[in-house]
Protein backbone atom coordinates (compact mmCIF):
# COMPACT_ATOMS: atom_id res chain seq x y z
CA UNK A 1 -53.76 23.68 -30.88
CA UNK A 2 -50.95 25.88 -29.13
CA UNK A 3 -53.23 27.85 -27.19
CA UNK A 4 -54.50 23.89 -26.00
CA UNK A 5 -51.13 22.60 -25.18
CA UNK A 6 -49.94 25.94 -23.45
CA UNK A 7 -52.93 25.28 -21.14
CA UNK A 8 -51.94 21.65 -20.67
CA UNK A 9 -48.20 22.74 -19.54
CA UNK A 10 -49.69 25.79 -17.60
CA UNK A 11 -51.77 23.47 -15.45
CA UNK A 12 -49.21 20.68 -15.24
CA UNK A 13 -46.46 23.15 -13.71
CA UNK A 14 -49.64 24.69 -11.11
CA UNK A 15 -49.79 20.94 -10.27
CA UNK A 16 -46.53 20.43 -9.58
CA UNK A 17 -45.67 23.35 -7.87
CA UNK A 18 -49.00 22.46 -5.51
CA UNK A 19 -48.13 18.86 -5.04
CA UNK A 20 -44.13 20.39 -4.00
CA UNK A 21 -45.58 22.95 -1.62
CA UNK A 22 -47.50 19.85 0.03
CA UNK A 23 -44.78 18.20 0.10
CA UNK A 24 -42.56 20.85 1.95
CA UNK A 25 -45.39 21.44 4.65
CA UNK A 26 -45.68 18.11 5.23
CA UNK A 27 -42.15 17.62 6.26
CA UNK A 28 -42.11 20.77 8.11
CA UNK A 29 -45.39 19.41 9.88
CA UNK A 30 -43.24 16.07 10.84
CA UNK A 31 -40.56 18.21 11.90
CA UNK A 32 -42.73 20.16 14.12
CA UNK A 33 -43.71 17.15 15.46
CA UNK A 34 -40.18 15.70 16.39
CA UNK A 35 -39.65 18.48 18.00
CA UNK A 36 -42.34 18.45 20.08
CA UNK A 37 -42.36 14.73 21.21
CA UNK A 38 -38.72 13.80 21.66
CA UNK A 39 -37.41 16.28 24.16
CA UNK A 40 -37.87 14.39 27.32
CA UNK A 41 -36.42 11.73 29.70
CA UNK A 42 -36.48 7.77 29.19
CA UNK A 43 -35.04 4.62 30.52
CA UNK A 44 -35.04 1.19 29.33
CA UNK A 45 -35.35 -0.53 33.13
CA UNK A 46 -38.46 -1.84 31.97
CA UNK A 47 -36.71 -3.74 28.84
CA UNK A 48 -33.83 -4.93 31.53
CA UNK A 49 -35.98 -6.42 33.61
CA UNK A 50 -37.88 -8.39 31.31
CA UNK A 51 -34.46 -9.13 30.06
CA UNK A 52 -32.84 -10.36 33.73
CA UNK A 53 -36.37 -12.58 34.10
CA UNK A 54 -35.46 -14.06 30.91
CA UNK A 55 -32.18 -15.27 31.73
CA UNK A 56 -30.95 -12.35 28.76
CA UNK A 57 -27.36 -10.46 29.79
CA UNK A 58 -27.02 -7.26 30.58
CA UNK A 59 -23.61 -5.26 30.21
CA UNK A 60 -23.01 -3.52 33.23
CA UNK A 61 -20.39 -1.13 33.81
CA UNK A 62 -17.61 -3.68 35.25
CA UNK A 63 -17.84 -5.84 31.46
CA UNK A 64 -20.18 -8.00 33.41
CA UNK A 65 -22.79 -9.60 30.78
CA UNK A 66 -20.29 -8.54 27.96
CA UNK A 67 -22.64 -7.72 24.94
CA UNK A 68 -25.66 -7.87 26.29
CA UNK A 69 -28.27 -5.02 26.95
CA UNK A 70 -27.35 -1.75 28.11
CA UNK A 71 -29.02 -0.03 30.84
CA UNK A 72 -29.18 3.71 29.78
CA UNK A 73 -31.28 6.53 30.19
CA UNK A 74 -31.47 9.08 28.05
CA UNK A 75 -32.26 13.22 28.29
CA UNK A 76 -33.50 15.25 25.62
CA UNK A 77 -33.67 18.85 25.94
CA UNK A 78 -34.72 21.29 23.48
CA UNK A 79 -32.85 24.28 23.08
CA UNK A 80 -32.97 27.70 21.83
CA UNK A 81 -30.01 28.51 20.15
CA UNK A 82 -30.45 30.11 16.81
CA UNK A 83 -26.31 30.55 16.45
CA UNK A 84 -26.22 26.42 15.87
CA UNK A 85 -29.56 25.77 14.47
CA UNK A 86 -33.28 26.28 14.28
CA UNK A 87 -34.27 23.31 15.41
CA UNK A 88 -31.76 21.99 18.37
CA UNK A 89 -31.51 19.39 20.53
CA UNK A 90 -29.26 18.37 23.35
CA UNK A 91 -28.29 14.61 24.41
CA UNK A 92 -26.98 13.16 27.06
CA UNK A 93 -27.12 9.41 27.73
CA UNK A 94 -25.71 7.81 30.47
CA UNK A 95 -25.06 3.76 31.75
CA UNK A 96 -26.62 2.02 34.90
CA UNK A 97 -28.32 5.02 36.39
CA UNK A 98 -24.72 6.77 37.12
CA UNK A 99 -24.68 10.00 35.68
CA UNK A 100 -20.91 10.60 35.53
CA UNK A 101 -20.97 7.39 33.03
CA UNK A 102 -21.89 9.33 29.85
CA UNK A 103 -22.43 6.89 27.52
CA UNK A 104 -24.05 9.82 24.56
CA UNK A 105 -23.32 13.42 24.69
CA UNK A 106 -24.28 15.24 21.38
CA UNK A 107 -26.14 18.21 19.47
CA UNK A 108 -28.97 17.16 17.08
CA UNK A 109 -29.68 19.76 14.28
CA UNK A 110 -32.89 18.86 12.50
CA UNK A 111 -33.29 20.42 9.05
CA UNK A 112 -35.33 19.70 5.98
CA UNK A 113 -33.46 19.08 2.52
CA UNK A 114 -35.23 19.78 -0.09
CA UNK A 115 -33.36 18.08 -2.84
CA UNK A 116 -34.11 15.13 -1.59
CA UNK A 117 -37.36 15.78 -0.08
CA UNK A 118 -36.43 14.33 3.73
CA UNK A 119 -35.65 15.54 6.97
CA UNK A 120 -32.14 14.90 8.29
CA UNK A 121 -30.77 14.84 11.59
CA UNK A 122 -27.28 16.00 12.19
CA UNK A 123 -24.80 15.09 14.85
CA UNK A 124 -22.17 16.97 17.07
CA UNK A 125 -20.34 15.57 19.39
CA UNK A 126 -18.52 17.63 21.87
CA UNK A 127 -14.90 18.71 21.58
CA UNK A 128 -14.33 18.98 25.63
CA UNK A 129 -16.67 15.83 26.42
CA UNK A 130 -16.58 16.60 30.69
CA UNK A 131 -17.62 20.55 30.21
CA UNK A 132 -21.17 19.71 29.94
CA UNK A 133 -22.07 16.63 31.44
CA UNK A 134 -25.33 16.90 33.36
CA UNK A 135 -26.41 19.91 31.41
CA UNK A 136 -29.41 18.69 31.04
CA UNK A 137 -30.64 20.07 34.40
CA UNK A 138 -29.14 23.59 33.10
CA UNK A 139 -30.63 24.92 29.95
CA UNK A 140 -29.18 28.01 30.62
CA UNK A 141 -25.68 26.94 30.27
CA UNK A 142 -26.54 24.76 27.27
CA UNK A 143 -28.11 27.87 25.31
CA UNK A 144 -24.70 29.26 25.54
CA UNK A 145 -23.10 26.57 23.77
CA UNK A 146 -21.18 27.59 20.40
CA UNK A 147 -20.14 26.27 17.33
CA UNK A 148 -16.70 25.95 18.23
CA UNK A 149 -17.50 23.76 20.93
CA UNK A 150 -18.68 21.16 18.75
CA UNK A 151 -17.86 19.28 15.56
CA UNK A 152 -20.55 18.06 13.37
CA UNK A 153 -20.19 14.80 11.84
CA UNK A 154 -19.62 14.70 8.23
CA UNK A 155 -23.19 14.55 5.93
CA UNK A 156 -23.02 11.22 5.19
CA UNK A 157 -23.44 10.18 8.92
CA UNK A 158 -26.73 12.40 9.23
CA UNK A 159 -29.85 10.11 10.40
CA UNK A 160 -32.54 10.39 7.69
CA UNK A 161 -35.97 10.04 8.90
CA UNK A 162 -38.85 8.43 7.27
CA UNK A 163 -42.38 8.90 8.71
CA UNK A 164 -44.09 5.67 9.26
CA UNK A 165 -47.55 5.63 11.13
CA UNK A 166 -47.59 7.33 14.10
CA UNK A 167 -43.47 6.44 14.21
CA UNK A 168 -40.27 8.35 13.00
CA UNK A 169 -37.74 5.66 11.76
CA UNK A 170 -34.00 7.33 11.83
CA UNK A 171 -31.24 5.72 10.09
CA UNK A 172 -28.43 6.04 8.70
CA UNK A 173 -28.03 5.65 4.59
CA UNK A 174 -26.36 1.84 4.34
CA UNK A 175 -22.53 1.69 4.74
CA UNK A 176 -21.87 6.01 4.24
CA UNK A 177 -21.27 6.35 7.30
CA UNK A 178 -17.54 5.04 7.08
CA UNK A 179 -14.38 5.73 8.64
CA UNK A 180 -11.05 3.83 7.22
CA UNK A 181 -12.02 0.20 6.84
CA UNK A 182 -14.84 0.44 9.51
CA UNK A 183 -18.81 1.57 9.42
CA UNK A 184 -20.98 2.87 11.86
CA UNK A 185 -24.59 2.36 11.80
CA UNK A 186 -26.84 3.92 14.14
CA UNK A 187 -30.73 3.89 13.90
CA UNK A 188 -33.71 5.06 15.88
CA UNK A 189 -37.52 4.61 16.31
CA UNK A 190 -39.37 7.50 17.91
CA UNK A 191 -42.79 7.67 18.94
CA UNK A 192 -45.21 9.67 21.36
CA UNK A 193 -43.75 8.00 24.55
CA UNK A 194 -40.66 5.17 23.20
CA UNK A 195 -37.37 5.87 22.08
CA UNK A 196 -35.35 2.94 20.67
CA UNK A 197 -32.16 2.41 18.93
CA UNK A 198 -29.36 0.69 18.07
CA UNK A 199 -26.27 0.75 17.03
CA UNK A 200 -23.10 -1.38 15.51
CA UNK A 201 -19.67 -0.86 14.30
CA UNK A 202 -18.81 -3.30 11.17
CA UNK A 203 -15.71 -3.86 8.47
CA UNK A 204 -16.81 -2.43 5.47
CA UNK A 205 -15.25 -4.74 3.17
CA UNK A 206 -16.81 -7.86 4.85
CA UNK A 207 -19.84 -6.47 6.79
CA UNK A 208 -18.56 -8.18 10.18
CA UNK A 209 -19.58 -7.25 13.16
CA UNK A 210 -16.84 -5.70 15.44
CA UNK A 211 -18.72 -3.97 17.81
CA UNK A 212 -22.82 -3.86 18.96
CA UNK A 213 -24.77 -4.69 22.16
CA UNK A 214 -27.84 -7.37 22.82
CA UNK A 215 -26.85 -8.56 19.35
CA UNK A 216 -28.27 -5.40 17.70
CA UNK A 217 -31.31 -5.33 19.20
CA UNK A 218 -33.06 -2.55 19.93
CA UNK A 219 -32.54 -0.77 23.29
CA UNK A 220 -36.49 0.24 23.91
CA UNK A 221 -36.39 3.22 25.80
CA UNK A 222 -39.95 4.51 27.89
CA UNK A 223 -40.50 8.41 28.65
CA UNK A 224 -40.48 8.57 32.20
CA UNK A 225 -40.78 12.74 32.06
């Protein structure tokens, strides 16, 4: 009977060791895959027109259309820089097709955690936010970028992706991502060629909405490189 049960337990803990390593090289086979389909360029003119035909707003520079769609593209560059990260990324967004108007400028770290079987994304914004702007046509000077030039945002505020389909949804966990009596909520959807997201700022305590564009609708970003 012992020699029966220590088989039992012996091929329960072979399963789950198996069914763990799957796990593991799923996500790294996801992450792989992020990696490999986000760096790029996109733009959103497509979503503004639609929106102009429509009668929609868009928020322009000048707080014309207040709240209403943002024009923005958006440049993803993969970098090699072991010192921050295996797996990097560099962002820079800018408003209305005028690059000095950064409207994003961060590092991405992409990492799997294991304890909770999932990849996260981290973000760092940069500490001297005119240094870099238009990097993105200079991976050279981005692979030189350091630690100390950038402050990661606390764990809580990492995006936590969730494979769905052919789509990577990113989002942030609920209300964590809090500061004082306000909450920032950022999310994205990621496929082969679209990049969306949006974004809000609410009060904590009541869940109002102090601060979002096109009512929190998605901004629906095409590659265009």
């Amino acid at each position: 009977m012992k020699t029966i049960t220590s088989i039992f337990f012996i091929i329960s803990m072979v399963s789950t060791c198996y069914a763990q390593n799957k796990a593991i090289d799923s996500l790294e086979t996801e992450l792989n895959s992020i990696m490999n389909i986000w760096p790029g360029k996109y733009n959103n003119d497509k979503q503004i027109k639609k929106v102009k035909e429509e009668g929609g707003d868009v928020w322009l520079l000048d707080d014309t259309g207040k709240d209403g769609y943002l024009q923005i593209e958006s440049h993803y560059v993969k970098l090699n820089n072991p010192d921050i990260g295996e797996h990097v990324i560099y962002v820079e967004e800018y408003r209305d097709h005028q690059p000095d108007s950064t409207y994003r400028q961060r590092i991405y770290t992409l990492s799997i955690d294991d304890s909770l079987h999932i990849i996260r994304v981290k973000m760092w914004p940069f500490k001297d936010k005119k240094k870099y702007v238009g990097a993105y046509n200079n991976p050279e000077l981005l692979a030189s970028i350091t630690t100390d030039e950038i402050s990661a945002y606390p764990d809580k505020c990492d995006l936590l992706v969730k494979k769905v389909g052919k789509k990577f949804n990113m989002y942030m966990n609920g209300t964590d991502c809090s500061f004082g009596d306000k909450c920032f909520n950022y999310q994205v959807v990621l496929s082969e060629n679209i990049f969306s997201y949006r974004d809000k700022i609410t009060i904590l305590s009541t869940g109002k909405t102090v601060s979002t564009a096109a009512n929190y609708a998605y901004h629906d970003l095409d590659r265009i490189k």
